[in-house]
Protein backbone atom coordinates (compact mmCIF):
# COMPACT_ATOMS: atom_id res chain seq x y z
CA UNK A 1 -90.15 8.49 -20.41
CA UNK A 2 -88.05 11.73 -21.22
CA UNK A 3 -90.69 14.21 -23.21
CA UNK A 4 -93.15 12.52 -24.73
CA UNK A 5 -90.93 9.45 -25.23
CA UNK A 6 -87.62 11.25 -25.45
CA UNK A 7 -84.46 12.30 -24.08
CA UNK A 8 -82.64 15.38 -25.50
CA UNK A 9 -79.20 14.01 -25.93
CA UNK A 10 -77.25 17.78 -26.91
CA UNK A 11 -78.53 18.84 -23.62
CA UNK A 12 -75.63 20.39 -21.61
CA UNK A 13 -73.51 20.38 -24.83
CA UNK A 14 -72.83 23.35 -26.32
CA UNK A 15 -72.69 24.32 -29.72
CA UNK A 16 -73.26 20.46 -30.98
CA UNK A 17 -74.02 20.98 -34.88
CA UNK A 18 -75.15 17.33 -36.12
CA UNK A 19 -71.52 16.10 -38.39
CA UNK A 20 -69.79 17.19 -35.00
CA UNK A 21 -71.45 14.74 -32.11
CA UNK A 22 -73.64 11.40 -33.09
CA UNK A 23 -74.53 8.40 -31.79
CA UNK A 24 -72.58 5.25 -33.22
CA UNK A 25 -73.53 2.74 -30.89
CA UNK A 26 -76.56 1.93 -28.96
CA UNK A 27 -77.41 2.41 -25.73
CA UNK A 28 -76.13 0.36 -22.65
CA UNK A 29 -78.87 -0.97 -20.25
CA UNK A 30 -77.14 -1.29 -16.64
CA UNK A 31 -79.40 -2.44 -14.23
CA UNK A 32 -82.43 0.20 -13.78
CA UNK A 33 -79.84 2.78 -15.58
CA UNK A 34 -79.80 3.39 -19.64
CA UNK A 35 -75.83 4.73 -19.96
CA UNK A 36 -75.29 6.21 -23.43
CA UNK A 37 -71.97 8.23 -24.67
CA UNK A 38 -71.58 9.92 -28.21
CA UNK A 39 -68.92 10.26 -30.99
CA UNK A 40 -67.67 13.77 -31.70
CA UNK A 41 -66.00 14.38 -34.94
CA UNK A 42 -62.25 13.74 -35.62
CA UNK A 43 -60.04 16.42 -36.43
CA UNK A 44 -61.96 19.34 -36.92
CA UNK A 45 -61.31 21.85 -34.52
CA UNK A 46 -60.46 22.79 -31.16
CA UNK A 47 -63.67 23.61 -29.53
CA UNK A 48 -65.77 20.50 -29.79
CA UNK A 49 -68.94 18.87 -28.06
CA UNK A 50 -67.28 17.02 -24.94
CA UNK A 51 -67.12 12.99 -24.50
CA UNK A 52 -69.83 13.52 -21.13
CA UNK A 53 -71.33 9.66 -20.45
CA UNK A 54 -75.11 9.75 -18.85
CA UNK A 55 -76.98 7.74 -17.10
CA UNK A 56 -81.08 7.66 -17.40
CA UNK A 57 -83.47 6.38 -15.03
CA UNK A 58 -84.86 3.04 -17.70
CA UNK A 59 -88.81 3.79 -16.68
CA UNK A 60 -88.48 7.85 -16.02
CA UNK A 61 -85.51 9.06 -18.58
CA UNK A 62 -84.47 11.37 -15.62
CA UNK A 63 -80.71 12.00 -15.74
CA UNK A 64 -79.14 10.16 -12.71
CA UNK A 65 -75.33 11.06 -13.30
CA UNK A 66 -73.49 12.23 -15.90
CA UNK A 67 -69.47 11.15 -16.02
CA UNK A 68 -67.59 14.28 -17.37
CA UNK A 69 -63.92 13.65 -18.16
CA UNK A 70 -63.07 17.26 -17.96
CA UNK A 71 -64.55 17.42 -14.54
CA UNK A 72 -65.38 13.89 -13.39
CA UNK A 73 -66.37 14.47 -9.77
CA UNK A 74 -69.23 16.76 -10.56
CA UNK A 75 -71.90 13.97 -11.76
CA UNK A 76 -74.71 17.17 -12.03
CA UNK A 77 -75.85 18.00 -15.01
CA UNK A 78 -74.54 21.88 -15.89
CA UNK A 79 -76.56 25.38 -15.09
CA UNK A 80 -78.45 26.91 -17.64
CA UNK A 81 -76.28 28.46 -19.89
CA UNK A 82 -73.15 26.44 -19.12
CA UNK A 83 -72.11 23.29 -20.83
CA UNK A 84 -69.85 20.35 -19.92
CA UNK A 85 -66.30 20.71 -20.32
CA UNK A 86 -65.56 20.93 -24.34
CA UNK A 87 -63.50 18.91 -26.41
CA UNK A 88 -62.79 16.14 -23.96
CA UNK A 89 -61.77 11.96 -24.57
CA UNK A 90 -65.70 10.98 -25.57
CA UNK A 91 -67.11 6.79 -26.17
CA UNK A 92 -68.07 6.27 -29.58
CA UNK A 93 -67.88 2.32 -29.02
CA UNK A 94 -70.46 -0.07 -27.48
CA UNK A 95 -69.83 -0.65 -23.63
CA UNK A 96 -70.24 -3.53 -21.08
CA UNK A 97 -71.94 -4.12 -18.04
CA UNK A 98 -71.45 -6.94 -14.83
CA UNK A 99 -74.64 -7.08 -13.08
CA UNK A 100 -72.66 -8.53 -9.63
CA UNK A 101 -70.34 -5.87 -9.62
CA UNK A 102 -72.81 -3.24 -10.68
CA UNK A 103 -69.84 -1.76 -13.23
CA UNK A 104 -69.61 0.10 -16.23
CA UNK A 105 -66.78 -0.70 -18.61
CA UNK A 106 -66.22 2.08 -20.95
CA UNK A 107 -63.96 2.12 -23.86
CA UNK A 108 -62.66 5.83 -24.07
CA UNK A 109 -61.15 7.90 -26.94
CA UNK A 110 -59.33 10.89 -27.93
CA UNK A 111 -59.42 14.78 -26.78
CA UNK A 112 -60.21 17.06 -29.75
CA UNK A 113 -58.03 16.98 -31.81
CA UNK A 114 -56.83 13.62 -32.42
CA UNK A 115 -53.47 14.35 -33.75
CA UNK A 116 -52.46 17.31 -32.15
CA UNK A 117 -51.88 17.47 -28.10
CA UNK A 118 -50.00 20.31 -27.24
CA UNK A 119 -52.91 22.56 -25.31
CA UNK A 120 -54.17 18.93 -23.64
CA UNK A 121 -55.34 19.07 -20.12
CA UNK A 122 -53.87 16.30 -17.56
CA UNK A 123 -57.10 15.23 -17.60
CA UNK A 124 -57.30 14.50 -21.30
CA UNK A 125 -53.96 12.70 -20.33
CA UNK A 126 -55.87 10.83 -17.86
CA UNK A 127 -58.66 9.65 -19.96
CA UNK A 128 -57.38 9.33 -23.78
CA UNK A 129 -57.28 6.10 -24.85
CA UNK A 130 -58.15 4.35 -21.56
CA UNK A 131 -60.80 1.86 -20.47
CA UNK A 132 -62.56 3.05 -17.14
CA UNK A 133 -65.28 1.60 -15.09
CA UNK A 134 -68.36 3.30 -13.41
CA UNK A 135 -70.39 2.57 -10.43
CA UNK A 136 -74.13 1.80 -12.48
CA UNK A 137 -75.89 3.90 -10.09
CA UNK A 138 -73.97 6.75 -9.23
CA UNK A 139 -71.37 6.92 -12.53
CA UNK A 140 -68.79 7.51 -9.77
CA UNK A 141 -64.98 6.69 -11.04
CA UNK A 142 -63.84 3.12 -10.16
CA UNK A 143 -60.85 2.69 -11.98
CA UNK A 144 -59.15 3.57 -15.07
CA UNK A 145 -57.14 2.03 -17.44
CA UNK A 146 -54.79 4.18 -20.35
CA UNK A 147 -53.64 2.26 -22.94
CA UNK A 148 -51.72 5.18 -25.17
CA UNK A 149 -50.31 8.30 -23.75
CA UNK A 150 -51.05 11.58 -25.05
CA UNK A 151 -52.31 10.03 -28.06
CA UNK A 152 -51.03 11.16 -31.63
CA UNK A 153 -52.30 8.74 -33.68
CA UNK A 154 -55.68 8.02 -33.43
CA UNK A 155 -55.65 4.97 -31.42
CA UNK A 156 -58.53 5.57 -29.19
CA UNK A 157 -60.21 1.96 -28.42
CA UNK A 158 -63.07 1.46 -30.57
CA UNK A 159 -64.78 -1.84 -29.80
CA UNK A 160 -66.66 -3.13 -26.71
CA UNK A 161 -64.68 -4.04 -23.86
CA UNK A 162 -65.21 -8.07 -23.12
CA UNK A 163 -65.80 -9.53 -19.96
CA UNK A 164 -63.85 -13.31 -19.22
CA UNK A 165 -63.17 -15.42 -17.10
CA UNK A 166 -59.03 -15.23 -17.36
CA UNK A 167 -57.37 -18.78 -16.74
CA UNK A 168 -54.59 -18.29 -14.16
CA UNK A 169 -51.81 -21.20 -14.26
CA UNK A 170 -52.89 -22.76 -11.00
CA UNK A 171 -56.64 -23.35 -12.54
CA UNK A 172 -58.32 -20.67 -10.97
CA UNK A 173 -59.73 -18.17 -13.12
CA UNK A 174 -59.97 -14.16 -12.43
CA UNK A 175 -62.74 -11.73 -13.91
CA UNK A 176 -61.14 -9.49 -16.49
CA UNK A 177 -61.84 -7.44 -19.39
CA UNK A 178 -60.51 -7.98 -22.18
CA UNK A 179 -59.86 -5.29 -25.13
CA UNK A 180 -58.49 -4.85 -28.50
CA UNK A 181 -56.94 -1.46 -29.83
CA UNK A 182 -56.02 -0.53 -33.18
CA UNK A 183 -52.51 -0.51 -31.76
CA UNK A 184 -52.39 -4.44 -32.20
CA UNK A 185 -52.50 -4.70 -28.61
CA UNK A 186 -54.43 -6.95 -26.19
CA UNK A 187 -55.00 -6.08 -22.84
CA UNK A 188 -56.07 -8.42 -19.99
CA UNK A 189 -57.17 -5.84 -17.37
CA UNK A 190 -58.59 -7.58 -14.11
CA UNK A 191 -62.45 -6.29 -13.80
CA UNK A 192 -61.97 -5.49 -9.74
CA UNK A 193 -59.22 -3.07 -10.02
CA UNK A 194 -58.10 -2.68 -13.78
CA UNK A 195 -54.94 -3.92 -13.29
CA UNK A 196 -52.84 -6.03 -15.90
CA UNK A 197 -53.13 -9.50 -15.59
CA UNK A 198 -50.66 -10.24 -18.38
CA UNK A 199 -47.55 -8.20 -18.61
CA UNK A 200 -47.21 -4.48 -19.95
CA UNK A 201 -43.93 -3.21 -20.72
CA UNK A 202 -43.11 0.37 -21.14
CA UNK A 203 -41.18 0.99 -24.36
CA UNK A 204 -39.18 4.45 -25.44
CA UNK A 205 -40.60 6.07 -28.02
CA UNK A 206 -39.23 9.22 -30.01
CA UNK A 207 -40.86 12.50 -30.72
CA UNK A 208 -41.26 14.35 -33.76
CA UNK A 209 -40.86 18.48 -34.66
CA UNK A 210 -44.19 19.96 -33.54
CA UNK A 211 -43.56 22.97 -31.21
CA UNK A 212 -45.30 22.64 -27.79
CA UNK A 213 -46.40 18.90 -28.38
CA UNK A 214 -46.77 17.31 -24.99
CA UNK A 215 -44.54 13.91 -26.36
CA UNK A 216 -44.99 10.82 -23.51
CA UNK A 217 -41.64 9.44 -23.66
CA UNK A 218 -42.67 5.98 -23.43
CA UNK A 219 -45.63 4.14 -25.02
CA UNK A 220 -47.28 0.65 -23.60
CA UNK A 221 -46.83 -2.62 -25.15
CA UNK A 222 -48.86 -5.54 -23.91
CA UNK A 223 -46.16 -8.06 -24.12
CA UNK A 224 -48.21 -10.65 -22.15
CA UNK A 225 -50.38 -11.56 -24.82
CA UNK A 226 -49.83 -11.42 -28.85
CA UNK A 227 -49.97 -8.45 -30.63
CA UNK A 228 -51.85 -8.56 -34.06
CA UNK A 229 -50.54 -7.15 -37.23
CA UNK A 230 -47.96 -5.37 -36.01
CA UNK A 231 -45.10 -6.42 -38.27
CA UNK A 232 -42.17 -4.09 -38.48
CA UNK A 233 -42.38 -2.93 -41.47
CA UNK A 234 -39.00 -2.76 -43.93
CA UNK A 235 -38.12 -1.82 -47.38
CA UNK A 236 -38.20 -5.38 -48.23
CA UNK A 237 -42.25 -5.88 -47.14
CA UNK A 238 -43.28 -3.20 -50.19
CA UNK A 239 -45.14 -5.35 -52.65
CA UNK A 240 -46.78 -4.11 -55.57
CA UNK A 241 -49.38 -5.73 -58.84
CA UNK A 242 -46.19 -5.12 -60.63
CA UNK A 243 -42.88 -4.87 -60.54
CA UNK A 244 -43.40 -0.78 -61.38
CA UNK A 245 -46.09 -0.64 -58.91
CA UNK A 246 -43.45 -2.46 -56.29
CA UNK A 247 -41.24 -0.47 -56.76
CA UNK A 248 -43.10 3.03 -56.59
CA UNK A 249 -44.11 2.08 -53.32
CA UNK A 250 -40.56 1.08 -52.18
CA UNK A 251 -39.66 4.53 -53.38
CA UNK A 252 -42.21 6.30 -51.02
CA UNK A 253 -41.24 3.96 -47.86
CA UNK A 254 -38.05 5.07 -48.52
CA UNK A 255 -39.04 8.66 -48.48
CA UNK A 256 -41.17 8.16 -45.71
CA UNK A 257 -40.10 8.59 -41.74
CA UNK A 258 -40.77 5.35 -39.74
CA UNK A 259 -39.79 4.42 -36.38
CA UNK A 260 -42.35 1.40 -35.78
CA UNK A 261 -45.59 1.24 -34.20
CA UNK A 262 -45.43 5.05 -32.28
CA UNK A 263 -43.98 7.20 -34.91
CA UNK A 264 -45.13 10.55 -34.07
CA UNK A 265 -46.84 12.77 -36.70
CA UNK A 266 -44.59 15.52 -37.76
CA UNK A 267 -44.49 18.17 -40.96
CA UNK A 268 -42.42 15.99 -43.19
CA UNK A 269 -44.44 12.86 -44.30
CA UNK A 270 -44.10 9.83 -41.37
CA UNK A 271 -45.89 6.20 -41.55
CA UNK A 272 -48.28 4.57 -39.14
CA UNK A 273 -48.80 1.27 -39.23
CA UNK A 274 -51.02 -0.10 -38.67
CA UNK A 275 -52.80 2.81 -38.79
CA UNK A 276 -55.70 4.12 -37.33
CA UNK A 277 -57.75 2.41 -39.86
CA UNK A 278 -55.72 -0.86 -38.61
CA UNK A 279 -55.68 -3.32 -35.51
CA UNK A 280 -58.46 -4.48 -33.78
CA UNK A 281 -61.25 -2.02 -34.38
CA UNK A 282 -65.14 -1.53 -34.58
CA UNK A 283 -67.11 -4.49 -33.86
CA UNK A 284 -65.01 -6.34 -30.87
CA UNK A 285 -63.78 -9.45 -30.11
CA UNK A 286 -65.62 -12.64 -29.27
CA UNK A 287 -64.70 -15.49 -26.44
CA UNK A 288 -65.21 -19.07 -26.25
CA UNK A 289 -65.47 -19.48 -21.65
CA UNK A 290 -65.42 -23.06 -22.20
CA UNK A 291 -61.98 -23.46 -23.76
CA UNK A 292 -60.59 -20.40 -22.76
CA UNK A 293 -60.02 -18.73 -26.43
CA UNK A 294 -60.73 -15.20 -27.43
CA UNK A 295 -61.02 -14.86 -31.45
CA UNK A 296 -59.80 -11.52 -33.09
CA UNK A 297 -60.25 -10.09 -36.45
CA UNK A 298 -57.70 -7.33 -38.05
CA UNK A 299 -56.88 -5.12 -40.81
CA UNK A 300 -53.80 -4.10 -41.83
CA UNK A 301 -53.43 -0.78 -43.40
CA UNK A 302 -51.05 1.70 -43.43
CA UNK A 303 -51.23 5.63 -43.10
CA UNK A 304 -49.51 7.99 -44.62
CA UNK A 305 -49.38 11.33 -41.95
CA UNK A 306 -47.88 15.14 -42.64
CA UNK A 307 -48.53 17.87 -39.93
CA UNK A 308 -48.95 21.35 -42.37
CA UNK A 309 -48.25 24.51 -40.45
CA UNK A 310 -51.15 26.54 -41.20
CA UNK A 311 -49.25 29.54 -42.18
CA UNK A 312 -47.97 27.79 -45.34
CA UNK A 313 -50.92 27.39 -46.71
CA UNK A 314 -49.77 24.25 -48.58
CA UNK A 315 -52.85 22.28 -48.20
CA UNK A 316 -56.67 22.57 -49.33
CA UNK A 317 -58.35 21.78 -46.07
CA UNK A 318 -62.11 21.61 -45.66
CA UNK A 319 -64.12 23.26 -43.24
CA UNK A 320 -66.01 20.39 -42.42
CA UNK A 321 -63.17 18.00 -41.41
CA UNK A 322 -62.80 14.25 -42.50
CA UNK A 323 -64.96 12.84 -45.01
CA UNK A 324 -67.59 11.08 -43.65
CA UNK A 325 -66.57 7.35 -43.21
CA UNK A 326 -63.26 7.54 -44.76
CA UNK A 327 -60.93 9.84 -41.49
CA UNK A 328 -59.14 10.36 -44.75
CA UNK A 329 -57.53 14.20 -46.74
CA UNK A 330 -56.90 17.24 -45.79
CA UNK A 331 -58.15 19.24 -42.53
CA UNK A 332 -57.75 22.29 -40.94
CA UNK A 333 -57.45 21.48 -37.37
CA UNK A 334 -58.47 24.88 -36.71
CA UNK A 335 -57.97 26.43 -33.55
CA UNK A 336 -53.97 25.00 -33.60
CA UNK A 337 -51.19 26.05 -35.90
CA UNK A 338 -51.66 23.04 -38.21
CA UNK A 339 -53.39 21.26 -40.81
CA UNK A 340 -53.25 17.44 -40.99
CA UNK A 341 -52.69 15.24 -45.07
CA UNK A 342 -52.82 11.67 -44.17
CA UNK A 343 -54.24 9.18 -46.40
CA UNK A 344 -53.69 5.57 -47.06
CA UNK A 345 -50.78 3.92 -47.88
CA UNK A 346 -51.64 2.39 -51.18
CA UNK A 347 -49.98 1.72 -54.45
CA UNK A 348 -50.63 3.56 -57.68
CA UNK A 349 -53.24 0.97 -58.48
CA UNK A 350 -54.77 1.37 -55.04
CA UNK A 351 -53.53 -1.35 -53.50
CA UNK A 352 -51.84 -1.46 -50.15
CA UNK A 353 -48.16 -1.56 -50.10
CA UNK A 354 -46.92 -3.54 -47.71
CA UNK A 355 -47.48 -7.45 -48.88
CA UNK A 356 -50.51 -8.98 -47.85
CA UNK A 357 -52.56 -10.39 -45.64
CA UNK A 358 -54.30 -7.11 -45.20
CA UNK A 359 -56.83 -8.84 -42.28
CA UNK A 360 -56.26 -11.97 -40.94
CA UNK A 361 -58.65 -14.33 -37.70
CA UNK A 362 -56.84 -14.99 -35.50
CA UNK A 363 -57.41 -17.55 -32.14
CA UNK A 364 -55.83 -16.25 -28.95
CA UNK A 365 -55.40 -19.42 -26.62
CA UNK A 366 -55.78 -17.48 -23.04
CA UNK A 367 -54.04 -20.30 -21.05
CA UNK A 368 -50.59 -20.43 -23.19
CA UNK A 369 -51.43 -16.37 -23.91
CA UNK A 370 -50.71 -17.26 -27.75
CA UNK A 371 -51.94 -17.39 -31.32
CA UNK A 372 -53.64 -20.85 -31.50
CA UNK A 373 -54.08 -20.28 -35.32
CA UNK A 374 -54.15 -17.44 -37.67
CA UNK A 375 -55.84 -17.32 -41.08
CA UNK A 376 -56.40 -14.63 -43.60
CA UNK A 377 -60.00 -14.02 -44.44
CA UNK A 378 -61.23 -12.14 -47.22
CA UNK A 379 -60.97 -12.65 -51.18
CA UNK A 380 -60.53 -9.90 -54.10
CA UNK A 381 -63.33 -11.29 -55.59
CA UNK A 382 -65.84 -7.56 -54.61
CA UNK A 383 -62.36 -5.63 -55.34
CA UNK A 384 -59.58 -4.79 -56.71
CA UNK A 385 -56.78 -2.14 -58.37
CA UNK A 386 -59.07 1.13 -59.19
CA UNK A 387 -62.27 -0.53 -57.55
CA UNK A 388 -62.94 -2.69 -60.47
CA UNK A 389 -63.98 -6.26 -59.28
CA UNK A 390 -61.56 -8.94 -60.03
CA UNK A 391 -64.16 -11.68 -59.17
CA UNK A 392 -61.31 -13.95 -58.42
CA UNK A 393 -61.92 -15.91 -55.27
CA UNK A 394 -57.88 -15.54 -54.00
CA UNK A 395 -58.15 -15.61 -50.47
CA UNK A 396 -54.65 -13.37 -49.74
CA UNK A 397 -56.69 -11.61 -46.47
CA UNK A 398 -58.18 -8.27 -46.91
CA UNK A 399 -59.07 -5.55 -44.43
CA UNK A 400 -61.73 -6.40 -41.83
CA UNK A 401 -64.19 -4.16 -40.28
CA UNK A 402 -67.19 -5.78 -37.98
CA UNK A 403 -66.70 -8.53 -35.49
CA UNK A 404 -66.76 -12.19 -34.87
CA UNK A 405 -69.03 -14.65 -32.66
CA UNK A 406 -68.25 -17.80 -31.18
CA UNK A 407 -70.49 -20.64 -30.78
CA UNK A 408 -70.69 -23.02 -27.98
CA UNK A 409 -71.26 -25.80 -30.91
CA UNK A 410 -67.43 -24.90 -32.32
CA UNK A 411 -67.56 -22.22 -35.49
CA UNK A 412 -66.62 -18.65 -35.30
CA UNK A 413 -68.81 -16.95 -37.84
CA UNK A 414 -67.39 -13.44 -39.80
CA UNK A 415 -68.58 -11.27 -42.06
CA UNK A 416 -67.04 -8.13 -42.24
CA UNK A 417 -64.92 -8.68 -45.03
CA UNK A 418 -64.26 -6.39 -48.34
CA UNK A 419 -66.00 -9.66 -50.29
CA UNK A 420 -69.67 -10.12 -49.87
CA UNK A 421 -69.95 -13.58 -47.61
CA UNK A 422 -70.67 -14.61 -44.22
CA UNK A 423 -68.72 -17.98 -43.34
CA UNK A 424 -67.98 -20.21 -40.29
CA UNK A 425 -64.80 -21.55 -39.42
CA UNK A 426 -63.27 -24.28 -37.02
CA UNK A 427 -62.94 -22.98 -33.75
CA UNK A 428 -60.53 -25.12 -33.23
CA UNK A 429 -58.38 -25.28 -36.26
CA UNK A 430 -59.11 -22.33 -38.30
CA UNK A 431 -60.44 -24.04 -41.32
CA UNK A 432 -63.13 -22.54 -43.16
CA UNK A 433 -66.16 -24.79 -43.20
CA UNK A 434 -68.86 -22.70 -44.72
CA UNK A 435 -69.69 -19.19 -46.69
CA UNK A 436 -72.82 -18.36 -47.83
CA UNK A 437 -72.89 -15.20 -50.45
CA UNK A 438 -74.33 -12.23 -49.06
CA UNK A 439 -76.35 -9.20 -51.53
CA UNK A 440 -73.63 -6.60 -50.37
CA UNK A 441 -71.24 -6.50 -48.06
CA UNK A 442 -70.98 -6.17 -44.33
CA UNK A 443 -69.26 -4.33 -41.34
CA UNK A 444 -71.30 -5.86 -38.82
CA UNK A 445 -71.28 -8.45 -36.01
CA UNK A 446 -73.32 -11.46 -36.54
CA UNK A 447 -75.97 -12.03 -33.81
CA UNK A 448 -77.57 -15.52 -32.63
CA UNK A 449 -81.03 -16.44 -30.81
CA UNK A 450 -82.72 -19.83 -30.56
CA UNK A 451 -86.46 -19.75 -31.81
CA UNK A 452 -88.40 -20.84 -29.05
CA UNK A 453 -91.07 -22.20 -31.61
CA UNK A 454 -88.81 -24.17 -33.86
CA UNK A 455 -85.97 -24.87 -31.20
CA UNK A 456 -83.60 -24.34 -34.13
CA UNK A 457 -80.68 -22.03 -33.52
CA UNK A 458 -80.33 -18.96 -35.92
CA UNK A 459 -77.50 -16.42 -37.14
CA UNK A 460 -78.38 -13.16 -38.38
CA UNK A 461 -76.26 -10.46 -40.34
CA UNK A 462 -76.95 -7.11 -41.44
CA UNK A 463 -75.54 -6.46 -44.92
CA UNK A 464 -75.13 -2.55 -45.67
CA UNK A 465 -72.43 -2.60 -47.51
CA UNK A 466 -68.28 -3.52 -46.79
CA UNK A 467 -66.08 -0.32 -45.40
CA UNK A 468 -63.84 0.34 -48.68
CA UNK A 469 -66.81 -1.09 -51.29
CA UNK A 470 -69.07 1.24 -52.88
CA UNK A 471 -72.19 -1.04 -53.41
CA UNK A 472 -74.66 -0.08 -50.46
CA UNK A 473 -77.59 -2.44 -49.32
CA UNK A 474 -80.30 -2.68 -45.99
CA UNK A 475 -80.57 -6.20 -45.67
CA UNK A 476 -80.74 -8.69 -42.68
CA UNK A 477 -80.32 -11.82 -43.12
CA UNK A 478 -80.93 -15.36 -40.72
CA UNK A 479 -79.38 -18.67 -41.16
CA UNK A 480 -80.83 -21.73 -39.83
CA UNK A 481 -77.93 -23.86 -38.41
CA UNK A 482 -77.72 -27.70 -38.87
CA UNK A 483 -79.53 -29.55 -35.58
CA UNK A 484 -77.35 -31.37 -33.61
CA UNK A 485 -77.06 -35.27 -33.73
């Protein structure tokens, strides 16, 4: 396979220095194909590795196709000395495969950079932000789905497309994918042709100040199914440990620009909410096919976003972009007029402002296309105001990272909460019906498998730690679940 084992993955890149492209998720295994993608750095510069998707031969590692969204009907890999197309929309999430239709589902992001557009290509337009399926065998285009134009914000889709069986009112059912975004929004996208099966609407949206910017003058809403966490916000939602701390953050809403969900980024200070650290994001959603449900986890966080012409000099800005696991400070954007300052909306005491739930689980009926239940998950108990552990059990929902997974036997099990448990909940009430304490925290997906020597059915975390916690661990961990009587 490959040399000796391997397949050199910067191949055809470019200049690919190691903080600027790396894998995030594993590799997809379609058919006799192994497809794999990359993530290339946020908001560092310009010229960037570009988003190419490959496909290996499984037994041989010889590169079959390669899908290049800055030139995506040349499948060849590149001449010596030539690269593919820089700083294009690249998949940093896990992708799906349907054997029968021999597709690809891949869950696209953003062009370099992420907040600035104005030198995008129309086929960054094309791809940003979309969902798009490829042939298995040859990686030639099928469809493709956008669900942000000329994105500003950082709402490229991070999680795993899912693949359902969507209930149609007459009984039938249609194969779809189904996707989360960060945006809040759920799309039903049928799996043949990508079109909506629930409806989109097409909202106005204003612009901001930033000379050149390519602004889409309307932004997609996927009104046909709920949208999660996506409260407009108001003076009156600031919420504070104390009355000072309420009202300091009142103070900087005020201050703040906000025009909803698509506020553009401009130089004086704007909100996004939720945020690119918000929505539905890394670790996907999970389904129950027998009652038609899809279960969603969120996290509600706000972002504070100012655009800094470079020329002012008014920000520090590193050379090596976003801190590693935060997408948080100051950066130079270099190679465009700017800098970026965006950082979390939180209270002097470092709590959000808005009032909580900060991440709620939520059950999406698919045959009424509505919330079933919602629930926030997550205690203080691991955190609190300066990062010093209340150990107070208060369940007020706290940010969520890592997904869900339904069993056939009726629990939805969790884990990626900023408290240190993995628990299992109703499926079909929401009630929480079991935690057990975990070393450190988690922002993975549980996993299940039935032993074939015991027969017993087993759920199995990885525990390295919860997104805003600083305790760190490397432990996996199985439960055994109850037999059934």
């Amino acid at each position: 396979f490959g040399n000796n084992g391997q397949v050199d993955l910067k191949a055809g890149l470019g200049a690919a220095p190691d903080p600027f492209y790396q894998l995030t998720s594993p590799p997809l295994v379609a058919g006799t194909t192994v497809v794999v993608g990359g993530r290339v750095a946020d908001n560092v510069q310009t010229d960037m590795p570009g988003g190419v998707v490959r496909g290996f031969d499984v037994v041989t590692g010889a590169q079959r196709w390669a899908f290049d969204p800055g030139n995506p009907h040349d499948r060849q890999a590149p001449a010596a000395g030539s690269s593919y197309v820089r700083s294009t929309p690249n998949v940093w999430a896990p992708m799906s495969y349907d054997a029968a239709m021999n597709t690809v589902f891949l869950p696209l992001g953003g062009p370099s950079t992420d907040l600035y557009g104005a030198e995008r290509t129309a086929l960054d337009h094309r791809y940003g932000a979309s969902v798009l399926a490829l042939d298995a065998t040859t990686g030639a285009e099928k469809w493709v789905y956008q669900t942000v134009h000329n994105d500003l914000w950082d709402f490229d889709l991070p999680m795993q497309p899912s693949l359902i069986d969507f209930p149609n009112p007459d009984g039938s059912h249609t194969p779809a994918v189904v996707i989360g975004t960060k945006a809040g929004q759920i799309y039903v996208l049928d799996r043949a042709t990508g079109k909506p099966l629930t409806e989109v609407r097409e909202v106005p949206v204003k612009g901001s100040d930033i000379a050149h910017e390519q602004y889409a003058p309307t932004q997609p809403l996927s009104v046909g199914m709920p949208q999660i966490g996506t409260k407009h916000l108001t003076e009156s939602d600031m919420w504070g440990a104390t009355a000072i701390d309420q009202m300091l953050c009142r103070i900087a809403f005020k201050q703040m620009r906000y025009e909803g969900l698509y506020t553009a980024p401009g130089t004086d200070v704007s909100l996004s909410f939720p945020g690119s650290l918000g929505g539905m994001n890394w670790g996907g959603l999970s389904t129950d096919p027998v009652h038609d449900v899809v279960f969603a986890n969120d996290m509600r966080l706000g972002l504070w976003v100012q655009m800094i012409p470079a020329d002012t000099r008014k920000a520090e800005a590193a050379g090596g972009g976003e801190a590693v696991n935060t997408g948080m400070g100051a950066v130079p954007l270099k190679g465009t007029p700017y800098a970026v300052n965006k950082n979390r909306f939180l209270s002097a005491l470092g709590i959000p402002c808005q009032a909580p739930p900060y991440g709620t689980l939520s059950a999406i009926d698919l045959k009424t296309r509505s919330i079933a239940w919602q629930v926030p998950v997550g205690t203080v108990q691991d955190t609190g105001p300066f990062g010093i552990k209340m150990h107070l059990p208060i369940p007020i929902g706290m940010p969520t990272l890592g997904g869900t997974l339904s069993t056939q036997g009726g629990l939805v099990f969790i884990a990626g909460t900023q408290d240190y448990y993995l628990r299992a909940f109703d499926s079909a009430t929401g009630k929480e019906l079991w935690k057990g304490r975990l070393p450190v925290g988690s922002q993975g997906g549980p996993m299940t498998y039935v032993s074939h020597k015991t027969g017993k059915q087993y759920v199995v975390i990885s525990a390295g730690g919860a997104r805003q916690s600083p305790d760190r661990g490397d432990d996996v961990i199985a439960y055994s679940l109850p037999d059934a009587h």
